[in-house]
PDB file of N, CA and C in Angstrom:
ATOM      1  N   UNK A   1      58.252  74.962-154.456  1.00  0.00           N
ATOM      2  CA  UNK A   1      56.886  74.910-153.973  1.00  0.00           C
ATOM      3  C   UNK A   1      56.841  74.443-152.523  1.00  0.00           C
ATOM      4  N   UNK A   2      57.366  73.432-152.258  1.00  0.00           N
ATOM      5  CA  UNK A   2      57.948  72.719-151.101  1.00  0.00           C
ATOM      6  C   UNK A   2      57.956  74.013-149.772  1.00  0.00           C
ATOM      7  N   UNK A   3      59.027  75.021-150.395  1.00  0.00           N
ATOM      8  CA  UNK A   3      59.780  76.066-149.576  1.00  0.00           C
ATOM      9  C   UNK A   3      58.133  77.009-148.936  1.00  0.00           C
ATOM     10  N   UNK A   4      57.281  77.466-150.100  1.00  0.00           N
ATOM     11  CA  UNK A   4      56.075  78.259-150.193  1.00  0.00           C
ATOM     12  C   UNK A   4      55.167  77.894-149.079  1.00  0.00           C
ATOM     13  N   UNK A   5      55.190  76.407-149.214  1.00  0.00           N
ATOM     14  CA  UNK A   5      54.183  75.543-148.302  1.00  0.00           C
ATOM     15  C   UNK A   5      54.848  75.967-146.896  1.00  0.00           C
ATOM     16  N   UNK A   6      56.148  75.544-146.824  1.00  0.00           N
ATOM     17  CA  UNK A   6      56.467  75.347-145.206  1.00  0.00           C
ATOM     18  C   UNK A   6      56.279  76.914-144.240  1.00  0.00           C
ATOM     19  N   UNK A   7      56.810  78.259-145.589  1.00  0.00           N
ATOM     20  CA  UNK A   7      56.339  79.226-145.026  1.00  0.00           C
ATOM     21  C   UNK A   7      55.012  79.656-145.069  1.00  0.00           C
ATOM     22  N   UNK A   8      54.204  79.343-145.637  1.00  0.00           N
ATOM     23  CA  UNK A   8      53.132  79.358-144.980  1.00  0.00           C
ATOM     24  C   UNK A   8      52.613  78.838-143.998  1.00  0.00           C
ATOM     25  N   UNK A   9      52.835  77.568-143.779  1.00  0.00           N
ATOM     26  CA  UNK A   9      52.445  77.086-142.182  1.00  0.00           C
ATOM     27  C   UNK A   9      53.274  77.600-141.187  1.00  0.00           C
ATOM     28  N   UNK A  10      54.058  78.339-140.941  1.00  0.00           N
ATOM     29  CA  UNK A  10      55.173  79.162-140.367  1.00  0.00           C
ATOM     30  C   UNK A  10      53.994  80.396-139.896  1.00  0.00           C
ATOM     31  N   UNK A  11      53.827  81.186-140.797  1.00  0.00           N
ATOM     32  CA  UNK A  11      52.718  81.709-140.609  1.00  0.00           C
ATOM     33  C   UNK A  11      51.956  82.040-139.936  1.00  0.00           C
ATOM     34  N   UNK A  12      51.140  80.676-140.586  1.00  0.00           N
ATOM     35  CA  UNK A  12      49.811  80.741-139.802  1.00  0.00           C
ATOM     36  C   UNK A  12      50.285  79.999-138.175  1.00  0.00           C
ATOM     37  N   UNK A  13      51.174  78.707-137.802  1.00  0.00           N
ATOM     38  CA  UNK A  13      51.273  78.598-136.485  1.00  0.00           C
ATOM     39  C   UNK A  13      51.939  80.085-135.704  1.00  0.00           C
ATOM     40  N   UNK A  14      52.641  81.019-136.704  1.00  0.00           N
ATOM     41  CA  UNK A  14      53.034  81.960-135.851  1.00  0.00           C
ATOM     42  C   UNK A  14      52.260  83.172-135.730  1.00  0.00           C
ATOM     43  N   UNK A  15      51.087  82.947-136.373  1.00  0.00           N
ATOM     44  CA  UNK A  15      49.729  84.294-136.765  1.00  0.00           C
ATOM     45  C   UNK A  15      48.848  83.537-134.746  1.00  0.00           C
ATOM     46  N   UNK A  16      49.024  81.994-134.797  1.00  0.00           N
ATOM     47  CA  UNK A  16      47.787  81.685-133.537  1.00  0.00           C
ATOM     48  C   UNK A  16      48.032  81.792-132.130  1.00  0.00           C
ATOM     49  N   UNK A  17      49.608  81.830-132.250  1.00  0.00           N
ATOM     50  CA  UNK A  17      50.493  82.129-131.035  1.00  0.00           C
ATOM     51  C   UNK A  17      50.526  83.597-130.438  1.00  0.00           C
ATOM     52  N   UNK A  18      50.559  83.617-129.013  1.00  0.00           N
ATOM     53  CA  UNK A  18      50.639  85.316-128.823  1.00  0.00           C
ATOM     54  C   UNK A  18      51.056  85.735-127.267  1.00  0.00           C
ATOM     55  N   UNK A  19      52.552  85.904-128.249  1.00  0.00           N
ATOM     56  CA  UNK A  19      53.222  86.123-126.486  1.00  0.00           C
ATOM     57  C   UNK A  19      53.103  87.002-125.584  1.00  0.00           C
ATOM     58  N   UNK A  20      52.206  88.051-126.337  1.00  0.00           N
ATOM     59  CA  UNK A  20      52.020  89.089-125.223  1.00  0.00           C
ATOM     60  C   UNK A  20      50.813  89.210-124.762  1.00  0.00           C
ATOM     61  N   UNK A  21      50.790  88.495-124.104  1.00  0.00           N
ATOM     62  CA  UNK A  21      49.374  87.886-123.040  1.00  0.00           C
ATOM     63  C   UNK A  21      50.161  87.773-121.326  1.00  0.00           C
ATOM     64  N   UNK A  22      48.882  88.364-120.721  1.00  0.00           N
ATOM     65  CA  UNK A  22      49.622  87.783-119.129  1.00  0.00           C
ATOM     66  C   UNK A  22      48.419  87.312-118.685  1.00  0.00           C
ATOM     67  N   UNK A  23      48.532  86.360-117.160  1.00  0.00           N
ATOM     68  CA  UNK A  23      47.391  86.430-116.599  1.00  0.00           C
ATOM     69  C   UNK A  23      46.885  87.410-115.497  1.00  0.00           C
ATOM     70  N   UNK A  24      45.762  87.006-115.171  1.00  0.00           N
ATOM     71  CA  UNK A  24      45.072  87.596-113.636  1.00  0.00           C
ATOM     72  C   UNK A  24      44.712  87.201-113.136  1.00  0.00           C
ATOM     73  N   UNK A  25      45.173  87.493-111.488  1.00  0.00           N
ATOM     74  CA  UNK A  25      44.924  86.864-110.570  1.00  0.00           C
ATOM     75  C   UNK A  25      43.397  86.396-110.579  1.00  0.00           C
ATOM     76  N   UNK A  26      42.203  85.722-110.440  1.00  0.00           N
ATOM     77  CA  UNK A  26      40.820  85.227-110.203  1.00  0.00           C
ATOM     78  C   UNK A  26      40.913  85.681-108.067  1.00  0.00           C
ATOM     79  N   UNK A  27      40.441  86.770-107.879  1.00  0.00           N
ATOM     80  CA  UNK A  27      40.267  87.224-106.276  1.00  0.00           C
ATOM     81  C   UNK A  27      39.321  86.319-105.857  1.00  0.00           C
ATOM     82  N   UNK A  28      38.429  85.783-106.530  1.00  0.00           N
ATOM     83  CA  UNK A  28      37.087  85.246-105.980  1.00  0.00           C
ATOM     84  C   UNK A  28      36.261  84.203-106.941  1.00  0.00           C
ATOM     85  N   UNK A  29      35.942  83.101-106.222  1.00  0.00           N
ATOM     86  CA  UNK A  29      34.615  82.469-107.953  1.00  0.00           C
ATOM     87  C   UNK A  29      33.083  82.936-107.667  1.00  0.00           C
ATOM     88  N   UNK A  30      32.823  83.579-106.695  1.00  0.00           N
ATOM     89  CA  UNK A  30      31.491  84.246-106.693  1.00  0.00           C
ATOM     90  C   UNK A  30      31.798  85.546-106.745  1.00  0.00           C
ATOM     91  N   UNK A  31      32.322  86.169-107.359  1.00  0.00           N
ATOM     92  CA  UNK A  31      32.271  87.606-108.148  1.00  0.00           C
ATOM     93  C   UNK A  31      31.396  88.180-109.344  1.00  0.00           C
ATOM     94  N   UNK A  32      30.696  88.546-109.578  1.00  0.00           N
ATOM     95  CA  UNK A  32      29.865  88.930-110.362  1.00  0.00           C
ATOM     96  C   UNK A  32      30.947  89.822-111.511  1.00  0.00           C
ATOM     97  N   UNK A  33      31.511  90.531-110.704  1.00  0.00           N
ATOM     98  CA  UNK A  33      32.102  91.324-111.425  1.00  0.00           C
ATOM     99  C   UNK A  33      34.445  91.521-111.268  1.00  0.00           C
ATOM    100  N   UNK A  34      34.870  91.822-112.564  1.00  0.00           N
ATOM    101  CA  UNK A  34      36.308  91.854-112.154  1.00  0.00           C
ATOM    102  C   UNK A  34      36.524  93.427-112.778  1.00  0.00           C
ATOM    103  N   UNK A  35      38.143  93.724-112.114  1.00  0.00           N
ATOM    104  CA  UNK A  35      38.425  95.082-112.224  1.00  0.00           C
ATOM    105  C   UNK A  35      39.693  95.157-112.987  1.00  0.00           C
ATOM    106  N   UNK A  36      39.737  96.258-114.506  1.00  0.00           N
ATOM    107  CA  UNK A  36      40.202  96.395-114.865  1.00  0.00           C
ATOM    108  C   UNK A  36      42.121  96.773-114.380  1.00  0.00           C
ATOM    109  N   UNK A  37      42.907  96.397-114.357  1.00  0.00           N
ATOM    110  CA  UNK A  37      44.410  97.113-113.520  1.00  0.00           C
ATOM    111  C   UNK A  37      44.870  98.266-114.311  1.00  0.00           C
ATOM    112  N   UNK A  38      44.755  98.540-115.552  1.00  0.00           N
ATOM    113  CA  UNK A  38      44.791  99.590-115.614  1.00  0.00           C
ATOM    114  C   UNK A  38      43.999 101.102-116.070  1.00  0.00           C
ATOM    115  N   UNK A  39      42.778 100.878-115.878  1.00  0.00           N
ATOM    116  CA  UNK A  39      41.889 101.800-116.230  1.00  0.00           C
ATOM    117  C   UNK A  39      40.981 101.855-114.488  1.00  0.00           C
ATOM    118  N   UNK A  40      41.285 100.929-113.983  1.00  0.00           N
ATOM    119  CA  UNK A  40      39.989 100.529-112.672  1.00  0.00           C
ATOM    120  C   UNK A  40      38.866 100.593-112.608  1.00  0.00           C
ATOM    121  N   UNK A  41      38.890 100.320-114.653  1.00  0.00           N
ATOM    122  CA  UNK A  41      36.852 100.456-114.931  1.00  0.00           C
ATOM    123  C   UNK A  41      36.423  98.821-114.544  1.00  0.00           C
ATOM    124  N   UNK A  42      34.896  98.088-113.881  1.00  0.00           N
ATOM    125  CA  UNK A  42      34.405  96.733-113.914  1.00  0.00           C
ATOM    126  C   UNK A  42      33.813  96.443-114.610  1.00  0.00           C
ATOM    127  N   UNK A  43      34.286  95.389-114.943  1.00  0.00           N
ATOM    128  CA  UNK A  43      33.242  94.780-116.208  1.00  0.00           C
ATOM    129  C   UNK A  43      32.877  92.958-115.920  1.00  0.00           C
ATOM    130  N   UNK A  44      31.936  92.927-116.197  1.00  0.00           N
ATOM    131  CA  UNK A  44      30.918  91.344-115.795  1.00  0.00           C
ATOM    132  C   UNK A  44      31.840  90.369-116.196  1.00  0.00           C
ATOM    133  N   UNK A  45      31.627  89.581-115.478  1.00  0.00           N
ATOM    134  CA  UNK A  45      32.649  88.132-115.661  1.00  0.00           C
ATOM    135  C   UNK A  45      31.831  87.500-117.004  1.00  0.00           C
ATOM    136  N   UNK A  46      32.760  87.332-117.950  1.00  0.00           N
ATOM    137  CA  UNK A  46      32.601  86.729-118.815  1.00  0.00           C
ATOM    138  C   UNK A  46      32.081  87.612-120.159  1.00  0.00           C
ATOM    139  N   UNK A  47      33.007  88.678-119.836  1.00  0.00           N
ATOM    140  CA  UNK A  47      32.646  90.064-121.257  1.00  0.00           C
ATOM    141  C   UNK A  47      34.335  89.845-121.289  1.00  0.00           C
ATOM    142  N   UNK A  48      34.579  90.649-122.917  1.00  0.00           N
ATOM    143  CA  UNK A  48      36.108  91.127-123.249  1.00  0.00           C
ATOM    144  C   UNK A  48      35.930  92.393-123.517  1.00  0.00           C
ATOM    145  N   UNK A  49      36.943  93.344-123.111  1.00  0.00           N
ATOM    146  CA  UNK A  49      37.559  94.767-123.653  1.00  0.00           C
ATOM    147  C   UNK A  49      38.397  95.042-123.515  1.00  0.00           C
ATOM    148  N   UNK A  50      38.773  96.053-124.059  1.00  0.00           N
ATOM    149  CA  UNK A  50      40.088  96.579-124.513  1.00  0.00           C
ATOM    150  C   UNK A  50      40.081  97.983-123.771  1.00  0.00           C
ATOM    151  N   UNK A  51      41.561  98.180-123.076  1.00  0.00           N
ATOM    152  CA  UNK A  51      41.387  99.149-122.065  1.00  0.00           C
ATOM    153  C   UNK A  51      42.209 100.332-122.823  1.00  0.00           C
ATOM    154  N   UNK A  52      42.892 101.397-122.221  1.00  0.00           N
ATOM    155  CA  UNK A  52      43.625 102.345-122.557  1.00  0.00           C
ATOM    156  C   UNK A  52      44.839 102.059-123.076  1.00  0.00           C
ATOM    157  N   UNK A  53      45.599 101.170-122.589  1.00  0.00           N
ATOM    158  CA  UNK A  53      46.955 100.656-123.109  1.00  0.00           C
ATOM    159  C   UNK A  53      46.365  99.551-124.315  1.00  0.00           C
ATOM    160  N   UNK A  54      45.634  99.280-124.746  1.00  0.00           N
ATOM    161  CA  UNK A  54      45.713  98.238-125.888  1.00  0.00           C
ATOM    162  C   UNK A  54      45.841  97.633-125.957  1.00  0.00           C
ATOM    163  N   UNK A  55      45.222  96.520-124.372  1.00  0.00           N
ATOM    164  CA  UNK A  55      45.384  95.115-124.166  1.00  0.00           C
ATOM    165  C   UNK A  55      43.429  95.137-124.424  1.00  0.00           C
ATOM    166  N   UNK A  56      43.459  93.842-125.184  1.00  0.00           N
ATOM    167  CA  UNK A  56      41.982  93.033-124.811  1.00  0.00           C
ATOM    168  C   UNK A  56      41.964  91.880-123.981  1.00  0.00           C
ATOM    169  N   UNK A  57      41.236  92.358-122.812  1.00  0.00           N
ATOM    170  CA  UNK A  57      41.118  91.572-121.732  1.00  0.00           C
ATOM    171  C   UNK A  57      40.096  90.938-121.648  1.00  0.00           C
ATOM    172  N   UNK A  58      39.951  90.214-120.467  1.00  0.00           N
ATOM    173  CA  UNK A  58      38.562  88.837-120.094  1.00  0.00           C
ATOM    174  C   UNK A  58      39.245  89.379-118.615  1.00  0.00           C
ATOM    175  N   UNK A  59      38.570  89.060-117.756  1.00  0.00           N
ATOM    176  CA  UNK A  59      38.315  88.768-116.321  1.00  0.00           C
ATOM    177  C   UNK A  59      39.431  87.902-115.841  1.00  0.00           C
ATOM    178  N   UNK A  60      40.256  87.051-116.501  1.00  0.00           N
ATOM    179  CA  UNK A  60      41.350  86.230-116.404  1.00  0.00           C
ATOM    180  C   UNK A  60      42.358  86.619-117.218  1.00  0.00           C
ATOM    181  N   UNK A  61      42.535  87.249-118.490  1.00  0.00           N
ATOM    182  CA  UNK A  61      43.904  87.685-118.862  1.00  0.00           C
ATOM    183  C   UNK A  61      43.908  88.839-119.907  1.00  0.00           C
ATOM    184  N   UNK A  62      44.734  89.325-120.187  1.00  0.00           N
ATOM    185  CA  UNK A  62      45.266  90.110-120.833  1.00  0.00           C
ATOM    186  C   UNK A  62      46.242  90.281-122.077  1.00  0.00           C
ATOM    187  N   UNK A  63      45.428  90.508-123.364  1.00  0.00           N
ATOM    188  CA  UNK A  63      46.412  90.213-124.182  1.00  0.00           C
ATOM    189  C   UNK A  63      46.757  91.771-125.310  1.00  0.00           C
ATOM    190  N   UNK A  64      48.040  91.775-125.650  1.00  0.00           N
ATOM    191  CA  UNK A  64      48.091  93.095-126.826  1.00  0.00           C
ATOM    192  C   UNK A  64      46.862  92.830-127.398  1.00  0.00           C
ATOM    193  N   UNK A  65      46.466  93.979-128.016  1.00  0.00           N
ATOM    194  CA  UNK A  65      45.401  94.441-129.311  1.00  0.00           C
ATOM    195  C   UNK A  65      46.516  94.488-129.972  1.00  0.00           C
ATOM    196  N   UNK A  66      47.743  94.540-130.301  1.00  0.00           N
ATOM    197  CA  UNK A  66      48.237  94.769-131.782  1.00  0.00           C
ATOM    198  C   UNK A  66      49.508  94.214-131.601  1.00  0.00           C
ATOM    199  N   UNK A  67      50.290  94.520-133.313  1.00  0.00           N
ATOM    200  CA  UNK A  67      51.143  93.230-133.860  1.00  0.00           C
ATOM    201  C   UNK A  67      52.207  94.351-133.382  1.00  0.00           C
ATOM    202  N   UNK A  68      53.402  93.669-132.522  1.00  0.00           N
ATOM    203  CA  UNK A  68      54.810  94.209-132.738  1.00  0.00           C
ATOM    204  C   UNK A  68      55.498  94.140-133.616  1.00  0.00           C
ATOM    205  N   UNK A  69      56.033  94.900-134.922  1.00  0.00           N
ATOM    206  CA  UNK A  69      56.999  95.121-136.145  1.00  0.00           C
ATOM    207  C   UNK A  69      58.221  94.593-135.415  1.00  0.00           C
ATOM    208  N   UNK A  70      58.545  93.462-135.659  1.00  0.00           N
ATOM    209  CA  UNK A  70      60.156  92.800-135.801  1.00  0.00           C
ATOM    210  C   UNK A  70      61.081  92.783-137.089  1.00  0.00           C
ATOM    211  N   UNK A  71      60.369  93.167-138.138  1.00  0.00           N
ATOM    212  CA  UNK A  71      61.426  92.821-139.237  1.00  0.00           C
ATOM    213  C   UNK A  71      60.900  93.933-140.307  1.00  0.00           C
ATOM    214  N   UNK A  72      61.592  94.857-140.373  1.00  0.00           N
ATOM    215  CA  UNK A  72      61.161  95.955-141.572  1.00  0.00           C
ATOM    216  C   UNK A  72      62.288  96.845-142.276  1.00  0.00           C
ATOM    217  N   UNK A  73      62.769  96.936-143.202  1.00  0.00           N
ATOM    218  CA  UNK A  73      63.908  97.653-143.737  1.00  0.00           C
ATOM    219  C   UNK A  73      64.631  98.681-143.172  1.00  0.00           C
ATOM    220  N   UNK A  74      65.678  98.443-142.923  1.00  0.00           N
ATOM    221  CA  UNK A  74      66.612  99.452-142.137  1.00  0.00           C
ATOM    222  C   UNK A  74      66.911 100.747-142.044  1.00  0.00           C
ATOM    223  N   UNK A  75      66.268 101.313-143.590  1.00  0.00           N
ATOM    224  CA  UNK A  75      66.188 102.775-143.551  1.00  0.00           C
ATOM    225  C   UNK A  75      64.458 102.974-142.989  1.00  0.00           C
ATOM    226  N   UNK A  76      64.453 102.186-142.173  1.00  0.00           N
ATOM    227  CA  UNK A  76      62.799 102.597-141.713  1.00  0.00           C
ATOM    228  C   UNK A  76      62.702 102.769-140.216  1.00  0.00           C
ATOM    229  N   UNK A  77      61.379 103.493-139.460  1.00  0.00           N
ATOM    230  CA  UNK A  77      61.566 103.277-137.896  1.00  0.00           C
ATOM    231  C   UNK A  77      60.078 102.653-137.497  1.00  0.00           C
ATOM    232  N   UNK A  78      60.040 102.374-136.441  1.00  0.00           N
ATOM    233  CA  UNK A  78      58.113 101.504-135.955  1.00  0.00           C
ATOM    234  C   UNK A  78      58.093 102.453-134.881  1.00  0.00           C
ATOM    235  N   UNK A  79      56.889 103.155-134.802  1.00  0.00           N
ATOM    236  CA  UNK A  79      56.175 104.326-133.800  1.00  0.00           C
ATOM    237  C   UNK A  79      54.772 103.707-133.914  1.00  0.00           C
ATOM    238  N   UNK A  80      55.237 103.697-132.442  1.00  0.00           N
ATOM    239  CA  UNK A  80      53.349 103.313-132.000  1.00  0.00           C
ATOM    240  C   UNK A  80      52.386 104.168-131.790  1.00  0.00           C
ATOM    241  N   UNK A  81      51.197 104.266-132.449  1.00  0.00           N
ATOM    242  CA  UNK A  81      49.820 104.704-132.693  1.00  0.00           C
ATOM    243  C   UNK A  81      49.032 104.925-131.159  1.00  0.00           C
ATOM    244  N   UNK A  82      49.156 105.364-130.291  1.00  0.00           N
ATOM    245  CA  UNK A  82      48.327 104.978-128.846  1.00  0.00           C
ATOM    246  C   UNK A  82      46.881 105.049-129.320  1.00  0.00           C
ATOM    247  N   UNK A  83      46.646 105.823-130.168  1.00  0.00           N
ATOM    248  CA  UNK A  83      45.245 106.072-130.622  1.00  0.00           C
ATOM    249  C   UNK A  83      44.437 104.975-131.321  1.00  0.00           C
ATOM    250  N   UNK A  84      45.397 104.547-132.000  1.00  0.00           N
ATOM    251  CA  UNK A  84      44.858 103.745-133.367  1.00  0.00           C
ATOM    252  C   UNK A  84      45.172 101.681-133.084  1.00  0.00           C
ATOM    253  N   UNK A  85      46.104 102.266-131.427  1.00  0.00           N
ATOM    254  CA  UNK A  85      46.527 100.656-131.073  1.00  0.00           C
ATOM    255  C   UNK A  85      47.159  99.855-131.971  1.00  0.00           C
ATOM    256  N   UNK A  86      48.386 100.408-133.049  1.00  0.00           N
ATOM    257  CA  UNK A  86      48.650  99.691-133.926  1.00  0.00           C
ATOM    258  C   UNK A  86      50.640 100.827-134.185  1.00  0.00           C
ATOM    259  N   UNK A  87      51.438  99.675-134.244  1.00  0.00           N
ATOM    260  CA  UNK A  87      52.416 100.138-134.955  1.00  0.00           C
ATOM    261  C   UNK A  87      52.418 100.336-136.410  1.00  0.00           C
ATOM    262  N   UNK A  88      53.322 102.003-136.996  1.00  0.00           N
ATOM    263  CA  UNK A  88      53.292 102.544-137.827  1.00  0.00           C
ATOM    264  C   UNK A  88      54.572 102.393-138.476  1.00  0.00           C
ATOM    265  N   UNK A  89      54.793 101.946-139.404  1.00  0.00           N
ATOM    266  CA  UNK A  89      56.324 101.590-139.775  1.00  0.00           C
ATOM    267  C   UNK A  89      56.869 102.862-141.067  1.00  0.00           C
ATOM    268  N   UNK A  90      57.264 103.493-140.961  1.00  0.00           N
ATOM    269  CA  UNK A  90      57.749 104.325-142.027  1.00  0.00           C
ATOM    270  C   UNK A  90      59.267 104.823-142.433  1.00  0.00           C
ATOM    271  N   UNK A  91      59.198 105.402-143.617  1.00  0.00           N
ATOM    272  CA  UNK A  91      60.679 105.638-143.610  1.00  0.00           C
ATOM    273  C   UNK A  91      61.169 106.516-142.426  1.00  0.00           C
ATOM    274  N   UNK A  92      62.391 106.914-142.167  1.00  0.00           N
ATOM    275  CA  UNK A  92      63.145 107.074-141.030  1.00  0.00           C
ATOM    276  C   UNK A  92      63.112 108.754-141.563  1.00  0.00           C
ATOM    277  N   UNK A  93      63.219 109.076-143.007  1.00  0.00           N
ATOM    278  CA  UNK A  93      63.276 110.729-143.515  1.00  0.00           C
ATOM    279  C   UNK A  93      62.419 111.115-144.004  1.00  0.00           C
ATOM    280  N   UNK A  94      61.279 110.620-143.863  1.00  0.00           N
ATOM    281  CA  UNK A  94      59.828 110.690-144.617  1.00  0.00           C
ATOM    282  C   UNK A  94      58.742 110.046-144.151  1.00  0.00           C
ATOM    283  N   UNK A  95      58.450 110.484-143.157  1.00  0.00           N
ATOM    284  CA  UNK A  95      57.351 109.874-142.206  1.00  0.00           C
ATOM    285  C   UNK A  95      55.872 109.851-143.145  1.00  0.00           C
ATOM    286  N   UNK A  96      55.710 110.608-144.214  1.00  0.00           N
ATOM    287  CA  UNK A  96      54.752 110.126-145.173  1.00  0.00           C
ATOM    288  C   UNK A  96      54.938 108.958-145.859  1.00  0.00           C
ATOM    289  N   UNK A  97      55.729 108.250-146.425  1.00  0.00           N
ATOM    290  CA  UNK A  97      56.218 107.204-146.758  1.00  0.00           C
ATOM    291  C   UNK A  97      56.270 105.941-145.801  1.00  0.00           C
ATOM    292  N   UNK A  98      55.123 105.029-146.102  1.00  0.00           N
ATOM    293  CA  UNK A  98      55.019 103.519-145.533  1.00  0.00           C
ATOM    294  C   UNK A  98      56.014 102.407-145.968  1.00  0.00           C
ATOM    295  N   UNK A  99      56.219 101.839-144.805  1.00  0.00           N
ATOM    296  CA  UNK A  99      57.706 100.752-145.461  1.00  0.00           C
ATOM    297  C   UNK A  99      56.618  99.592-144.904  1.00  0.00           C
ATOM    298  N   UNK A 100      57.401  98.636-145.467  1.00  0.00           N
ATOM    299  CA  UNK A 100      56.837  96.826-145.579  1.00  0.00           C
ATOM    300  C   UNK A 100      57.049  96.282-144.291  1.00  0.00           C
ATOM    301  N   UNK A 101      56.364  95.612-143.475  1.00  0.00           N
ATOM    302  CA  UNK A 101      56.486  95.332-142.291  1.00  0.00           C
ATOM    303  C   UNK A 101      56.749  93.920-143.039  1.00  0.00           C
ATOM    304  N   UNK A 102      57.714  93.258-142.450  1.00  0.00           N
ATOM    305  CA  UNK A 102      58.180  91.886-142.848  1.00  0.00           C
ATOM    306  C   UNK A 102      57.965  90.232-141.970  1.00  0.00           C
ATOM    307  N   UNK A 103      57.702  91.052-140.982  1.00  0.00           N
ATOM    308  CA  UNK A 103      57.872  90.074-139.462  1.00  0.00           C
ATOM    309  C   UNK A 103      57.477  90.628-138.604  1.00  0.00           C
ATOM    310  N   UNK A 104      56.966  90.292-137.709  1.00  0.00           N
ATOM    311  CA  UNK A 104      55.910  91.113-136.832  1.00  0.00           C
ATOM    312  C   UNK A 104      55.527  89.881-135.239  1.00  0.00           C
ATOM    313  N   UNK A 105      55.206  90.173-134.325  1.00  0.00           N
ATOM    314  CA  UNK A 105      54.797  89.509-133.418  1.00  0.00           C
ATOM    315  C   UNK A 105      53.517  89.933-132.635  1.00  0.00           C
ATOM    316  N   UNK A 106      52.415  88.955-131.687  1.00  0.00           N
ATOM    317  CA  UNK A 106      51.877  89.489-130.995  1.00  0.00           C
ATOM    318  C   UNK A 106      50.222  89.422-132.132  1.00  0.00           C
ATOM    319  N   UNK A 107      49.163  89.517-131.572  1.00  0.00           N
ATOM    320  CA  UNK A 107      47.806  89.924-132.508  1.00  0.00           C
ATOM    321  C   UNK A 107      47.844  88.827-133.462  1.00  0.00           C
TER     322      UNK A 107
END
């Protein structure tokens, strides 16, 4: 039971963490408005969205929209979704066939 507990708090401190975040530069503090780097759409200081690559941003940083697959059975491969902003984990000879994502990072 002991073992159950500790992986669960494993977990959840590793569900709140999220390394794929960067920052942005702040050009100005009287800006009304900041500019996306990779779409070069503006959006009001102090809104979040999510651009073409599948980061959700703020005016100050940038983080993935989705979880990186680190740990999933070996007869399997992870292909990323650009559409859907999400890795797809499946068997490696049967791309209809979903495999167990085990470990994952990021989101």
């Amino acid at each position: 039971m002991k073992y159950l507990a500790l992986a669960s708090l494993l977990c959840v401190l590793v569900s709140s963490s999220n390394a794929q975040c960067f920052a942005k530069p702040v050009t100005s503090d009287h800006q009304a408005f900041c500019q996306d780097d990779v779409d070069n759409t503006w959006h009001p200081v102090g809104s979040k969205w999510r651009n073409s690559a599948c980061m959700d941003c703020t005016c100050t940083q940038c983080c993935a929209g989705y979880a990186t697959p680190t740990n999933y059975p070996d007869d399997c491969v992870s292909v990323f979704d650009p559409v859907a902003c999400k890795y797809i984990v499946h068997k490696k000879d049967d791309p209809s066939v979903e495999c167990p994502i085990l470990g994952a990072v990021g989101k």
